[in-house]
PDB file of N, CA and C in Angstrom:
ATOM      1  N   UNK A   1      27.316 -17.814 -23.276  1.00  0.00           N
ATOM      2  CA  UNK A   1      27.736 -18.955 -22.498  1.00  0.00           C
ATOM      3  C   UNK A   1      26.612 -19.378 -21.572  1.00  0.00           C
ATOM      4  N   UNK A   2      25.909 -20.745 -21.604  1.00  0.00           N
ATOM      5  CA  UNK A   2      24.872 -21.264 -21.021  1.00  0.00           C
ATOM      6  C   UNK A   2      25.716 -21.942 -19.922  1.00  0.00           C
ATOM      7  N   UNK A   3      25.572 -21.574 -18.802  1.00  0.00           N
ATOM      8  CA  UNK A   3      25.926 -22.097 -17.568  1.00  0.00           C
ATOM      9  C   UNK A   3      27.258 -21.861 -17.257  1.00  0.00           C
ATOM     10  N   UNK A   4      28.156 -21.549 -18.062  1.00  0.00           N
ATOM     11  CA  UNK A   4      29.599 -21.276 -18.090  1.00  0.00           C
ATOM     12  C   UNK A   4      30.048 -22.401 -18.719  1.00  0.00           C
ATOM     13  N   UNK A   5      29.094 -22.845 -19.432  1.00  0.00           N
ATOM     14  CA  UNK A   5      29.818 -24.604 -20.156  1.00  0.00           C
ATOM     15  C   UNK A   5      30.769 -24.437 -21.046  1.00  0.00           C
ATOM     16  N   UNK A   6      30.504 -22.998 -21.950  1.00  0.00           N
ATOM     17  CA  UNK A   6      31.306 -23.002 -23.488  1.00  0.00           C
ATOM     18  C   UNK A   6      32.865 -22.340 -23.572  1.00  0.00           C
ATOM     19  N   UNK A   7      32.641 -22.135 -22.096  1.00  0.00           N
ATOM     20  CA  UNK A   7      34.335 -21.534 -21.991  1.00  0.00           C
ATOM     21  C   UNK A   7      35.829 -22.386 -22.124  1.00  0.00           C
ATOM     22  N   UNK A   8      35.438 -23.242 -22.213  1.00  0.00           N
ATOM     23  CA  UNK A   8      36.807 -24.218 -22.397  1.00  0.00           C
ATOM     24  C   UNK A   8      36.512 -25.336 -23.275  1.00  0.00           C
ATOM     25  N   UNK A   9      35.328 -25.558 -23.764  1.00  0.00           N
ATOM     26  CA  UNK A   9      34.904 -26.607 -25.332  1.00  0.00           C
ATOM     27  C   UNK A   9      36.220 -26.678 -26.276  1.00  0.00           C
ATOM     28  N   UNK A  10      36.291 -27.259 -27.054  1.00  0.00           N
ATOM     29  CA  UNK A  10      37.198 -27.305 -27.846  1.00  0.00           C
ATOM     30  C   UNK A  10      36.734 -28.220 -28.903  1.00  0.00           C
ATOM     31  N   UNK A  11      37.069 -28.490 -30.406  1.00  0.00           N
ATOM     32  CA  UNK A  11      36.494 -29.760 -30.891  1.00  0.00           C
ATOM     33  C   UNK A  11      38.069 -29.911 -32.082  1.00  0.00           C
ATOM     34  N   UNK A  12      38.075 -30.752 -32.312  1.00  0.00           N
ATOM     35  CA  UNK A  12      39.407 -31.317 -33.194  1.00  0.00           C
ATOM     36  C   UNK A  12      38.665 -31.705 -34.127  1.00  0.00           C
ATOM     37  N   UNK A  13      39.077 -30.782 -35.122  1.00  0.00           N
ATOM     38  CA  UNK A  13      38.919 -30.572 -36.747  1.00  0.00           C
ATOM     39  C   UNK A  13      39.640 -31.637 -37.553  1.00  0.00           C
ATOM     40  N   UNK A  14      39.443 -32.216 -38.371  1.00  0.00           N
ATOM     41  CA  UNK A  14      40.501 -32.712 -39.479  1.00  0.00           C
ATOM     42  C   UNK A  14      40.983 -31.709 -40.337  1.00  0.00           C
ATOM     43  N   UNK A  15      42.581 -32.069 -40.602  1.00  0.00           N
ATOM     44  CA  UNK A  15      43.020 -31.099 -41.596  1.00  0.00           C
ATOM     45  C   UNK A  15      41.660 -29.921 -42.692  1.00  0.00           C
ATOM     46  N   UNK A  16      41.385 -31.202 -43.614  1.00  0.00           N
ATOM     47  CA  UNK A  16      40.205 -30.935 -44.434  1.00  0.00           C
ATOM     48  C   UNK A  16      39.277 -29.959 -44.170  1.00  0.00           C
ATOM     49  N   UNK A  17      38.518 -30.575 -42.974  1.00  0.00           N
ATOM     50  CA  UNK A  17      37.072 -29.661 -42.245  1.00  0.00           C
ATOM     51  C   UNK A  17      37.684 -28.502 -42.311  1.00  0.00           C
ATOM     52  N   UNK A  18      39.003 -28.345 -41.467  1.00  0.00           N
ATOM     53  CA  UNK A  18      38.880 -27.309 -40.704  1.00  0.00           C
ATOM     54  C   UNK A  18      39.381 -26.286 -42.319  1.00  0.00           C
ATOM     55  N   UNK A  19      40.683 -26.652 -43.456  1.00  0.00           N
ATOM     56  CA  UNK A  19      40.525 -25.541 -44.463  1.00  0.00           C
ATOM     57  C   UNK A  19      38.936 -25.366 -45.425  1.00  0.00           C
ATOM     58  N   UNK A  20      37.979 -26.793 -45.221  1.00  0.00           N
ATOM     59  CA  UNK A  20      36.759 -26.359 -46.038  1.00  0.00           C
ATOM     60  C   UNK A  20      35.907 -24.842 -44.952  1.00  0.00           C
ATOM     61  N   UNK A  21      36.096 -25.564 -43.812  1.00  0.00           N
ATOM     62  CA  UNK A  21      34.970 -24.079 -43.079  1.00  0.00           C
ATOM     63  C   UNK A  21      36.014 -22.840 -43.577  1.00  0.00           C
ATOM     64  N   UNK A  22      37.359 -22.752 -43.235  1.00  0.00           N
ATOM     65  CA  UNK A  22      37.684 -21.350 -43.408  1.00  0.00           C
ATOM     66  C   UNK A  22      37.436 -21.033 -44.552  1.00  0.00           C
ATOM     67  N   UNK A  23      37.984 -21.690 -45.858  1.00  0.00           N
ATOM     68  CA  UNK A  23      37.460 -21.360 -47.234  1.00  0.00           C
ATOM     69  C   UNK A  23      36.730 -20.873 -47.418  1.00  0.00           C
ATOM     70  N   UNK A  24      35.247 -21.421 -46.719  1.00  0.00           N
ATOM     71  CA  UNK A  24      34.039 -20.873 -47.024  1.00  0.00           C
ATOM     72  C   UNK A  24      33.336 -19.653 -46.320  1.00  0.00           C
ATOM     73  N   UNK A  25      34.284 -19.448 -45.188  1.00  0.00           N
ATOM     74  CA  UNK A  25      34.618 -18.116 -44.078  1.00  0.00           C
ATOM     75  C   UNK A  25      35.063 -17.226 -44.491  1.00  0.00           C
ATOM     76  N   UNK A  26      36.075 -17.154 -45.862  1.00  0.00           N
ATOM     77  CA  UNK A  26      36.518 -16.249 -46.509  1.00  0.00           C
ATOM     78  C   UNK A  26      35.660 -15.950 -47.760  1.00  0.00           C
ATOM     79  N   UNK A  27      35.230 -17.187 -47.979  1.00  0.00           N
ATOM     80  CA  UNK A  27      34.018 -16.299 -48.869  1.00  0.00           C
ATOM     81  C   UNK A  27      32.934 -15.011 -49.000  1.00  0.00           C
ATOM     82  N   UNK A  28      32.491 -15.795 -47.589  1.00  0.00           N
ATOM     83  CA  UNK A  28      31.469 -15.136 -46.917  1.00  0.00           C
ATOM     84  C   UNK A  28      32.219 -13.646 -46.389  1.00  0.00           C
ATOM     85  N   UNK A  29      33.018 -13.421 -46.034  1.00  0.00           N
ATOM     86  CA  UNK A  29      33.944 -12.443 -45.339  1.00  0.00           C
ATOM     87  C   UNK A  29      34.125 -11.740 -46.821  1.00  0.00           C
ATOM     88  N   UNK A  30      35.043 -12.092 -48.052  1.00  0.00           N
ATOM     89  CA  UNK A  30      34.085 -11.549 -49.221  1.00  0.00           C
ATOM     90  C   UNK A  30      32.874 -10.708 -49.548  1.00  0.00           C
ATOM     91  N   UNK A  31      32.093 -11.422 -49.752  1.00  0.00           N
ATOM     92  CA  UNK A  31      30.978 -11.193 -49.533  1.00  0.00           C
ATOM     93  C   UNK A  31      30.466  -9.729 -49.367  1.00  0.00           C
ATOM     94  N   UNK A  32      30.687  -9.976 -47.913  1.00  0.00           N
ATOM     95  CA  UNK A  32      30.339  -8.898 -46.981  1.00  0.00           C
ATOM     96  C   UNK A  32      31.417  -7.673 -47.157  1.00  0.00           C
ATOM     97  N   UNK A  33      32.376  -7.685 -47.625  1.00  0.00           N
ATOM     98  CA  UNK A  33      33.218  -6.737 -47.580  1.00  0.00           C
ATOM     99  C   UNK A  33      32.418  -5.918 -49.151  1.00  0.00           C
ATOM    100  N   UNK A  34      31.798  -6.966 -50.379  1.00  0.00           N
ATOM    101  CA  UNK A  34      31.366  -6.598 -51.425  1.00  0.00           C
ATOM    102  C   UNK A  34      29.872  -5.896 -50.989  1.00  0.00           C
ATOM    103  N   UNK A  35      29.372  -5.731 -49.947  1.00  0.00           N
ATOM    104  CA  UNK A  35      28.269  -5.199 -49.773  1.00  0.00           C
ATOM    105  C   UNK A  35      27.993  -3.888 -49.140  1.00  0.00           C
ATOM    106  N   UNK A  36      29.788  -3.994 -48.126  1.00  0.00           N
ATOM    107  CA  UNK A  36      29.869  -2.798 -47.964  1.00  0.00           C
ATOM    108  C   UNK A  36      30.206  -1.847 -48.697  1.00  0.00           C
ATOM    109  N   UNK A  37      30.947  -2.416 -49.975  1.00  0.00           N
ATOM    110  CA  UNK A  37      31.571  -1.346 -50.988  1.00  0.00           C
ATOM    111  C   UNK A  37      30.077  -1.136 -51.886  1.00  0.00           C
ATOM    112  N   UNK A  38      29.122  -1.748 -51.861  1.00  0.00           N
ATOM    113  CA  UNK A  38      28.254  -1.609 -52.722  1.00  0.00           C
ATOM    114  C   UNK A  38      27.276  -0.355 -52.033  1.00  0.00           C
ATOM    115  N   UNK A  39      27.365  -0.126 -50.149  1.00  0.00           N
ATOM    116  CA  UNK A  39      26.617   0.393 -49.966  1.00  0.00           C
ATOM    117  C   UNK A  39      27.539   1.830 -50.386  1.00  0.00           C
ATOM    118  N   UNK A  40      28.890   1.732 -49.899  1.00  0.00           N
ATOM    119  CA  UNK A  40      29.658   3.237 -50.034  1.00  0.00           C
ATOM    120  C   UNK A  40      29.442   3.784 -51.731  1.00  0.00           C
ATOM    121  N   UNK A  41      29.608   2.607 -52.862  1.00  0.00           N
ATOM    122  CA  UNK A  41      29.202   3.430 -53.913  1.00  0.00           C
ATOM    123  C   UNK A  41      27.543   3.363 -54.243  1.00  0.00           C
ATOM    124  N   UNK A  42      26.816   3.701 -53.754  1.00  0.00           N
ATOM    125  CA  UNK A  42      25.541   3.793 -53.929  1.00  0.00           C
ATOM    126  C   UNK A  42      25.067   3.482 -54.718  1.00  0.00           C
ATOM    127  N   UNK A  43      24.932   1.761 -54.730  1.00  0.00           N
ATOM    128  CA  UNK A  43      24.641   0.723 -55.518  1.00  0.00           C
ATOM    129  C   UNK A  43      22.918   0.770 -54.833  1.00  0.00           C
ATOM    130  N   UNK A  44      22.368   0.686 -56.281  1.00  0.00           N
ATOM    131  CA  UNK A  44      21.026   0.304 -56.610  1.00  0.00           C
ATOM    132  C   UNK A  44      20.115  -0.634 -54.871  1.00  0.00           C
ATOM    133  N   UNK A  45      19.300  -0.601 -54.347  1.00  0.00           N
ATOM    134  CA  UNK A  45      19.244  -1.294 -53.196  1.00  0.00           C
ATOM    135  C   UNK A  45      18.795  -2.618 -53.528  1.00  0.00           C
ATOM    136  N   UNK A  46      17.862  -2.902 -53.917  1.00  0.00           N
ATOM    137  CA  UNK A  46      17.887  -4.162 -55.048  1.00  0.00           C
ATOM    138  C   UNK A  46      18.722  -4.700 -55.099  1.00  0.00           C
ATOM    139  N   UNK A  47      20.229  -4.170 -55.857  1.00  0.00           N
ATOM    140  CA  UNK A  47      20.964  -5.046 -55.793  1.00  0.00           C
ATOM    141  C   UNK A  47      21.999  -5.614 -54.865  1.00  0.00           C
ATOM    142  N   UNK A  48      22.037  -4.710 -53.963  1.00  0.00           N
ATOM    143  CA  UNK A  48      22.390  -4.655 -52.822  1.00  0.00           C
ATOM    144  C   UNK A  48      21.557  -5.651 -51.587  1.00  0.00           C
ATOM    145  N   UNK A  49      20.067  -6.451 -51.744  1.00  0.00           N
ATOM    146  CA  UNK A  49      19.233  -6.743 -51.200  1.00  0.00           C
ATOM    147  C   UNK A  49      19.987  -8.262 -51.481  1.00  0.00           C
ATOM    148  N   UNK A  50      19.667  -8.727 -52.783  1.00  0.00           N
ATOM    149  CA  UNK A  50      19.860  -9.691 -53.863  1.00  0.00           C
ATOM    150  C   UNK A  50      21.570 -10.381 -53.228  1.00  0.00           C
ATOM    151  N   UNK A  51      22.843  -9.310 -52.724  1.00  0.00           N
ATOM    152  CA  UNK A  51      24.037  -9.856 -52.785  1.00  0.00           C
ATOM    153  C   UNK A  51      23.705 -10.129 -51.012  1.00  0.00           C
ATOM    154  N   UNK A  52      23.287  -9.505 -50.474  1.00  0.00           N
ATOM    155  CA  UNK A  52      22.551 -10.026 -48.251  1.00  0.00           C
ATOM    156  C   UNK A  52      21.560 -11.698 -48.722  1.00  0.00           C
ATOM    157  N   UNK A  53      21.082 -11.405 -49.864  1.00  0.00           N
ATOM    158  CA  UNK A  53      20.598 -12.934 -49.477  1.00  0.00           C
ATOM    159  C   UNK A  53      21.534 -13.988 -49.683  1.00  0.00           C
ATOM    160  N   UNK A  54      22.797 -13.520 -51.025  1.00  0.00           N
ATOM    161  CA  UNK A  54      23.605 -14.703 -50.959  1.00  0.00           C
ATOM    162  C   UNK A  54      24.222 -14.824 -49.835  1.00  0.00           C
ATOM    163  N   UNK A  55      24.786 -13.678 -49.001  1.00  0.00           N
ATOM    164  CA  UNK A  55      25.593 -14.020 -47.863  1.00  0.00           C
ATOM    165  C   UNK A  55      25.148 -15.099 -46.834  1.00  0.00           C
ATOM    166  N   UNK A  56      23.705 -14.526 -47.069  1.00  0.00           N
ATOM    167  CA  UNK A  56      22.953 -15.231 -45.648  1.00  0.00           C
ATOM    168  C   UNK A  56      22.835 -16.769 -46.482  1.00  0.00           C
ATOM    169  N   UNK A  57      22.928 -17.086 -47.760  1.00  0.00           N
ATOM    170  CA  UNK A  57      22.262 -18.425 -48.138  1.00  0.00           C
ATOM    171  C   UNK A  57      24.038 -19.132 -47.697  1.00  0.00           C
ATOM    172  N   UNK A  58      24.931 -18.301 -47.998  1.00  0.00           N
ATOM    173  CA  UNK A  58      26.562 -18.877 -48.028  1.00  0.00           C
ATOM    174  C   UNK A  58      26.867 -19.162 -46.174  1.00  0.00           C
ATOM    175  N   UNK A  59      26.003 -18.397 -45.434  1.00  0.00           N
ATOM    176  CA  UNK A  59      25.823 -18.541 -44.107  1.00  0.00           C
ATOM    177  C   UNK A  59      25.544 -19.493 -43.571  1.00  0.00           C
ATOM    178  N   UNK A  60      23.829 -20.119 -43.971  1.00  0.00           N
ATOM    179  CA  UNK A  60      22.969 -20.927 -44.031  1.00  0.00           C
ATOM    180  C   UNK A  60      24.300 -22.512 -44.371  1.00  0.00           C
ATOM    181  N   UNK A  61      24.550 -22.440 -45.262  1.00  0.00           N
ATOM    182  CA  UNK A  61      25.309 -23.463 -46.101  1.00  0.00           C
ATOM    183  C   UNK A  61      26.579 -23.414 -44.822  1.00  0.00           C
ATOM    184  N   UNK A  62      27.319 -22.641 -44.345  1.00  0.00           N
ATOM    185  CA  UNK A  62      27.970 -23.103 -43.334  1.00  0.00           C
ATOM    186  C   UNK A  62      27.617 -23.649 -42.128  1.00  0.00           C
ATOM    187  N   UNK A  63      26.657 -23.144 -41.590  1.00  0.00           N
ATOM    188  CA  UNK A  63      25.616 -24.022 -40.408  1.00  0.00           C
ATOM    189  C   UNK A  63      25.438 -25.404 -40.972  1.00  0.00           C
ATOM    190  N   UNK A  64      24.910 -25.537 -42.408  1.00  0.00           N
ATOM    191  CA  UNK A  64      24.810 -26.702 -42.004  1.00  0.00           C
ATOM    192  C   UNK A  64      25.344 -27.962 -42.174  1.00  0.00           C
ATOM    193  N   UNK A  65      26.674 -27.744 -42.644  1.00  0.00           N
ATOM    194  CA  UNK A  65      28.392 -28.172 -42.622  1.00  0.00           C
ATOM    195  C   UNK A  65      28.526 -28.375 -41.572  1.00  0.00           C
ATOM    196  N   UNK A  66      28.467 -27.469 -40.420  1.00  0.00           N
ATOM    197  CA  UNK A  66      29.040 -27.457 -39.482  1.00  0.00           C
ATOM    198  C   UNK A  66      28.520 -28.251 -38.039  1.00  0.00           C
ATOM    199  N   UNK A  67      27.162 -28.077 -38.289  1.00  0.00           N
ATOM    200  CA  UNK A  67      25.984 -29.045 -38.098  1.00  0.00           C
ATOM    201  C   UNK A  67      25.979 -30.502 -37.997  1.00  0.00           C
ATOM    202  N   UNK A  68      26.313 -30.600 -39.494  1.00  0.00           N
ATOM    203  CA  UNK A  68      26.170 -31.824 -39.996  1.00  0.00           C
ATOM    204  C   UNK A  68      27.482 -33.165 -39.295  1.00  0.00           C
ATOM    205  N   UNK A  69      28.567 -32.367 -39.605  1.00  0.00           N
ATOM    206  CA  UNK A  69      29.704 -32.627 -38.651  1.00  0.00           C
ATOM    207  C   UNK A  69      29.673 -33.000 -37.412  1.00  0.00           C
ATOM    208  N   UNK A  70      28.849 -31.681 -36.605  1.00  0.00           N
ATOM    209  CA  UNK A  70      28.331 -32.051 -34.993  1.00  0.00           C
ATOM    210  C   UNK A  70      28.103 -32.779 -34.601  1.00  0.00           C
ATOM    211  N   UNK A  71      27.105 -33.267 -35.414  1.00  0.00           N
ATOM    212  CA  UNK A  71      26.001 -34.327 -35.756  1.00  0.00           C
ATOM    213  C   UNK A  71      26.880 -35.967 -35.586  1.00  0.00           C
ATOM    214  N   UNK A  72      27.275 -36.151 -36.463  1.00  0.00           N
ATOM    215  CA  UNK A  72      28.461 -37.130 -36.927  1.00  0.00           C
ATOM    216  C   UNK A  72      29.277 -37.602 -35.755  1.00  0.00           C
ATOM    217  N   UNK A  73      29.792 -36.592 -35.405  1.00  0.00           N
ATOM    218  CA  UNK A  73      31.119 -36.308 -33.945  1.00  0.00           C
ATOM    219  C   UNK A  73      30.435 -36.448 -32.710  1.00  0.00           C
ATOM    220  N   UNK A  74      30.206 -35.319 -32.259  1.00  0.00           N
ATOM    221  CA  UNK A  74      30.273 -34.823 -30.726  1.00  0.00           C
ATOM    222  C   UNK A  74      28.788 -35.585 -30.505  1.00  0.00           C
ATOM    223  N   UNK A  75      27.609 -35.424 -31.005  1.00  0.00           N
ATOM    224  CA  UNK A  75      26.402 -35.857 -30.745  1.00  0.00           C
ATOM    225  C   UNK A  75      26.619 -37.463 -30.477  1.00  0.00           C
ATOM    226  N   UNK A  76      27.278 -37.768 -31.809  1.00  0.00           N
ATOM    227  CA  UNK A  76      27.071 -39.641 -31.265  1.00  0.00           C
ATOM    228  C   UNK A  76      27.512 -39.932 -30.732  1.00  0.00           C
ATOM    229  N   UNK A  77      28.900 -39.462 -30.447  1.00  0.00           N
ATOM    230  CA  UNK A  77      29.459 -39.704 -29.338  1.00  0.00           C
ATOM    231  C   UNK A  77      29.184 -39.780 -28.015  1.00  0.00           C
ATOM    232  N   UNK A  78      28.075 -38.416 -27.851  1.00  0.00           N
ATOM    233  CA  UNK A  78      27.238 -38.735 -26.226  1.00  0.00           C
ATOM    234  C   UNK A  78      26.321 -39.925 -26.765  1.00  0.00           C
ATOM    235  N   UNK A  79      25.778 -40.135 -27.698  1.00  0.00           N
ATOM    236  CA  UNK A  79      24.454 -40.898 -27.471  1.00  0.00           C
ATOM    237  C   UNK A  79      25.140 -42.155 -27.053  1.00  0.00           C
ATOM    238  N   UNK A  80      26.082 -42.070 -27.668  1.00  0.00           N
ATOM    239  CA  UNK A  80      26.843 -43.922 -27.922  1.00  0.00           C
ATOM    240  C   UNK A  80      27.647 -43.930 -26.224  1.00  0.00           C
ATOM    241  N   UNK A  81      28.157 -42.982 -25.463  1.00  0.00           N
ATOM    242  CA  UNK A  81      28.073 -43.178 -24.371  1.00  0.00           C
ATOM    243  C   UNK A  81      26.966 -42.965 -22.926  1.00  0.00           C
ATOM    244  N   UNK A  82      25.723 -42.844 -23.676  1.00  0.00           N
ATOM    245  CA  UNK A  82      24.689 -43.352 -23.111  1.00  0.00           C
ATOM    246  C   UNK A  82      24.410 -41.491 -21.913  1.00  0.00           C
ATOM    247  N   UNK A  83      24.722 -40.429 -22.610  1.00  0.00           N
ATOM    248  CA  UNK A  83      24.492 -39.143 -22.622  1.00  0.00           C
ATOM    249  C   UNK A  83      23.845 -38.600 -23.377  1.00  0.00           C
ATOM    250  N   UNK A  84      23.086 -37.345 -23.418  1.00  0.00           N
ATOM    251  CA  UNK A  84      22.030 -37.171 -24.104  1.00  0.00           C
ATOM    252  C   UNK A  84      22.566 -35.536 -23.801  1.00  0.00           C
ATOM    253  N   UNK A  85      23.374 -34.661 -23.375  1.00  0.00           N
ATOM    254  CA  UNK A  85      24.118 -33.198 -22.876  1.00  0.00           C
ATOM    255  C   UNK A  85      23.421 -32.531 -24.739  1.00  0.00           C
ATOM    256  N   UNK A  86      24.560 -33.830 -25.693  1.00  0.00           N
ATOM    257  CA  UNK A  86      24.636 -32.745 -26.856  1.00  0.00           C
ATOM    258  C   UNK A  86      23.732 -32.818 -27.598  1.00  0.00           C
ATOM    259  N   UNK A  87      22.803 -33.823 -27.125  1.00  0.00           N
ATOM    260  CA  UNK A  87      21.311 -33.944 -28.526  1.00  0.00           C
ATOM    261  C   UNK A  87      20.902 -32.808 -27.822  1.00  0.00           C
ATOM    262  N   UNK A  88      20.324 -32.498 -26.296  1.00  0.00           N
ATOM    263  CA  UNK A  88      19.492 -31.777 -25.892  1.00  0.00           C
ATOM    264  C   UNK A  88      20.281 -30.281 -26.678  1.00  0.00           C
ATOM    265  N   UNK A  89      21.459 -29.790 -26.560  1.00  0.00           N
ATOM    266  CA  UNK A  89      21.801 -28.965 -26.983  1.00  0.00           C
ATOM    267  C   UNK A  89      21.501 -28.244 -28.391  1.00  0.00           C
ATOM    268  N   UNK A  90      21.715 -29.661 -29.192  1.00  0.00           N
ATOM    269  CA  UNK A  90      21.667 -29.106 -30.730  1.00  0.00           C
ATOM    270  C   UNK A  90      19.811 -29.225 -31.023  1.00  0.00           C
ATOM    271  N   UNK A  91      18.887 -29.921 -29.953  1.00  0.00           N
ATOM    272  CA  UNK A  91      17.815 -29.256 -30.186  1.00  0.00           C
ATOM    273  C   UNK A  91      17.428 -27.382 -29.629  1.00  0.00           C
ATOM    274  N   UNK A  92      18.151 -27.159 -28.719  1.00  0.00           N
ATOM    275  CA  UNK A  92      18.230 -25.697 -28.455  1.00  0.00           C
ATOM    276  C   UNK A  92      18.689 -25.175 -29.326  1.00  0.00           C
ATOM    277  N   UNK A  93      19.466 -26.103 -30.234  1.00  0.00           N
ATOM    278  CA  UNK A  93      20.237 -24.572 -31.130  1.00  0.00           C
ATOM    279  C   UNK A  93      19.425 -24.164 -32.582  1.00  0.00           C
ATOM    280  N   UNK A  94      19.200 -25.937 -32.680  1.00  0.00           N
ATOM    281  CA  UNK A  94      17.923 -25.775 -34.135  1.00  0.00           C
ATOM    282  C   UNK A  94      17.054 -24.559 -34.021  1.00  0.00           C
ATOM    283  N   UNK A  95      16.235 -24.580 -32.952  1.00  0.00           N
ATOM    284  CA  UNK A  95      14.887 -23.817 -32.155  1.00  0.00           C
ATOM    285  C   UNK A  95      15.612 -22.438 -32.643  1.00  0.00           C
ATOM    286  N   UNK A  96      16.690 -21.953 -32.475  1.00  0.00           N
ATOM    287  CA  UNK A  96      17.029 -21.032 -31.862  1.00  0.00           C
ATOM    288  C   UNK A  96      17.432 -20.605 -33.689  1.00  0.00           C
ATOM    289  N   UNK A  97      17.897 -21.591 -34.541  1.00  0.00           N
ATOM    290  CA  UNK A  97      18.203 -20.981 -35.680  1.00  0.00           C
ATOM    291  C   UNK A  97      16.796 -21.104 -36.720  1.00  0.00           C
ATOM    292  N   UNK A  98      16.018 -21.603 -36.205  1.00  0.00           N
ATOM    293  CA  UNK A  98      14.522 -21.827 -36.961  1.00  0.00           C
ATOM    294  C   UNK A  98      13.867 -20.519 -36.378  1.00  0.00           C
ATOM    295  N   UNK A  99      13.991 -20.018 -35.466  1.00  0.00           N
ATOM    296  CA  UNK A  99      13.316 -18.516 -35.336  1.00  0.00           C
ATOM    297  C   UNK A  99      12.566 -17.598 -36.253  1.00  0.00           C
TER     298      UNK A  99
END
């Protein structure tokens, strides 16, 4: 929490958005549950390497859904009321996911 700002945010999903992110939340949650069973049966590491990059690419692919949305919504919305809070923000967050 940057300044104590993110404690009461909220954003209103459409029906849609909001079952495409979980969908793809349960994928990923998938996923990861398949990597832990891969580490308990002592699956090859390789292949075990190979199923962390899909997670992270199925990761990647939700950021930038979710992003993209931001983008759309909450961002133009400041610009178009002549605020600039959420551009400056989502350039902190780029920075921060380009690491």
């Amino acid at each position: 929490m940057e300044n104590g700002h993110n404690c009461c945010r909220t954003k209103q999903r459409s029906e849609k958005e909001s079952k495409d992110l979980i969908h793809r939340l349960n994928r990923i949650e998938g996923q990861i549950r398949g990597i832990r069973g891969m580490v308990e049966q002592d699956a090859y590491c390789i292949d075990i390497v190979n199923q962390v990059a899909a997670a992270n690419a199925a990761l990647n692919s939700f950021n930038k859904l979710l992003l993209s949305e931001h983008i759309r919504t909450c961002v133009t919305e400041d610009i178009r009321n002549g605020q600039d809070g959420k551009m400056d923000e989502l350039v902190r967050t780029i920075q921060k996911l380009m690491k």
